[in-house]
C-alpha atoms as a PDB file:
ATOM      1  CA  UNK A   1     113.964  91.821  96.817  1.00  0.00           C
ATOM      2  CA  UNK A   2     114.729  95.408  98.161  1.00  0.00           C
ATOM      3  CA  UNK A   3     114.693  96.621 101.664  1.00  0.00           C
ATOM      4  CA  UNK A   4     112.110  99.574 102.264  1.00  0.00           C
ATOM      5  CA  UNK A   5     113.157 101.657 105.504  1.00  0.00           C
ATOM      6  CA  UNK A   6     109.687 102.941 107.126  1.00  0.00           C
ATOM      7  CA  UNK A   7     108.487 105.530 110.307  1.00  0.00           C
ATOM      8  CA  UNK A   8     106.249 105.342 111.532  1.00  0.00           C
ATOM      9  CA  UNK A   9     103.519 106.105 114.259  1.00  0.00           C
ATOM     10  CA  UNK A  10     101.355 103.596 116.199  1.00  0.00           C
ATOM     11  CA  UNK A  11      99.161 105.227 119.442  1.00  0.00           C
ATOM     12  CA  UNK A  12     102.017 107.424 120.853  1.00  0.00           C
ATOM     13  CA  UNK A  13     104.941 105.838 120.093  1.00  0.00           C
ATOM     14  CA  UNK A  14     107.292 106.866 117.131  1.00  0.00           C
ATOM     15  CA  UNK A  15     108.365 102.960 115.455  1.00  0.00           C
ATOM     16  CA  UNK A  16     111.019 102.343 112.502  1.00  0.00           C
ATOM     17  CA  UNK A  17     112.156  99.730 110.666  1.00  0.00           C
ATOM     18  CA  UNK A  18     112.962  97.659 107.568  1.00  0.00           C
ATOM     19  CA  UNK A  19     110.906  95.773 105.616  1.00  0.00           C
ATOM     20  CA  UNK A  20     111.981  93.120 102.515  1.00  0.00           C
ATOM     21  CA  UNK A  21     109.115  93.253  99.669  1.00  0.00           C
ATOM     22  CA  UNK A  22     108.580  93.563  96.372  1.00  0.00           C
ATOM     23  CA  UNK A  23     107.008  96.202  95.757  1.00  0.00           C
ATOM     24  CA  UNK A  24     106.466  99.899  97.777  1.00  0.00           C
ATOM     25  CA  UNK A  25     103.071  98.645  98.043  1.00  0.00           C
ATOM     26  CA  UNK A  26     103.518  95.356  99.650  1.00  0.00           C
ATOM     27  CA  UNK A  27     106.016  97.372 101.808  1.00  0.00           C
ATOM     28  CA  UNK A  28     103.524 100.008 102.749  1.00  0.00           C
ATOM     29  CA  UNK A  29     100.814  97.556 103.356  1.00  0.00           C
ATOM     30  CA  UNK A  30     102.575  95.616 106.125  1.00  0.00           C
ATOM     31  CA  UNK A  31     102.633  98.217 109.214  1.00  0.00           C
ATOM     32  CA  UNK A  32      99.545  99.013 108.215  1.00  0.00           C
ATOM     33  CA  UNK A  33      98.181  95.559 109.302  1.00  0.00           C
ATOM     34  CA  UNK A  34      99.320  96.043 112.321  1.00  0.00           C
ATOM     35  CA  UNK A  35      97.849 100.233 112.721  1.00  0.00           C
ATOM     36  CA  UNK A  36     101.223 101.879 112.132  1.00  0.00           C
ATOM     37  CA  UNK A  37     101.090 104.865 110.203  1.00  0.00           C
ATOM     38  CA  UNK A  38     103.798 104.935 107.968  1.00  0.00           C
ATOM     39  CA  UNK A  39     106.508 106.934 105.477  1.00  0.00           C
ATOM     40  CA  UNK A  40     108.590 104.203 103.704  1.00  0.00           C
ATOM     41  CA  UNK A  41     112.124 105.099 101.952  1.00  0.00           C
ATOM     42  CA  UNK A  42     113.743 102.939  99.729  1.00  0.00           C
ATOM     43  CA  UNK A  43     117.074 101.465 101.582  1.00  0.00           C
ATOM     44  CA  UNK A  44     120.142 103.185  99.770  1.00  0.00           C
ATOM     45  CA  UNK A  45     118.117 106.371  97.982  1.00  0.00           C
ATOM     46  CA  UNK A  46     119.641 109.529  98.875  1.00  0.00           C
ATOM     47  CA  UNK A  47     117.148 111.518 100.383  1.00  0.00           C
ATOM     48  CA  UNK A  48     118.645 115.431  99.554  1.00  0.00           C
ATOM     49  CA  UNK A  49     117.435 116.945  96.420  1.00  0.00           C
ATOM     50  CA  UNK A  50     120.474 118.270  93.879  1.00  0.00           C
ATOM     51  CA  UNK A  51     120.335 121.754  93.150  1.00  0.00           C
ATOM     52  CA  UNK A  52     120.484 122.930  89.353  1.00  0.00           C
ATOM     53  CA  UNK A  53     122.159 125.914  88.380  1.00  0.00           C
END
């Protein structure tokens, strides 16, 4: 299963973490059980964009 890295906010604290699921949904559904708002990453995805010439 593959490890989804999330932020998040819950009240006014900023929260982050990893989370083992199946799917980006399952992933993204978890925190929210508990009121986090959340952004979720895929663990190893580079997150910069490649620049075409």
């Amino acid at each position: 299963m593959p490890d989804f890295i999330w932020k998040g906010i819950k009240n006014t604290q900023y929260l982050n973490g990893t989370i083992t699921a199946l799917t980006r949904d399952e992933a993204a559904f978890k925190p929210k059980e508990d009121g986090i708002i959340t952004h979720l990453d895929k663990k190893g995805w580079e997150t910069e964009k490649k620049e075409t010439v």
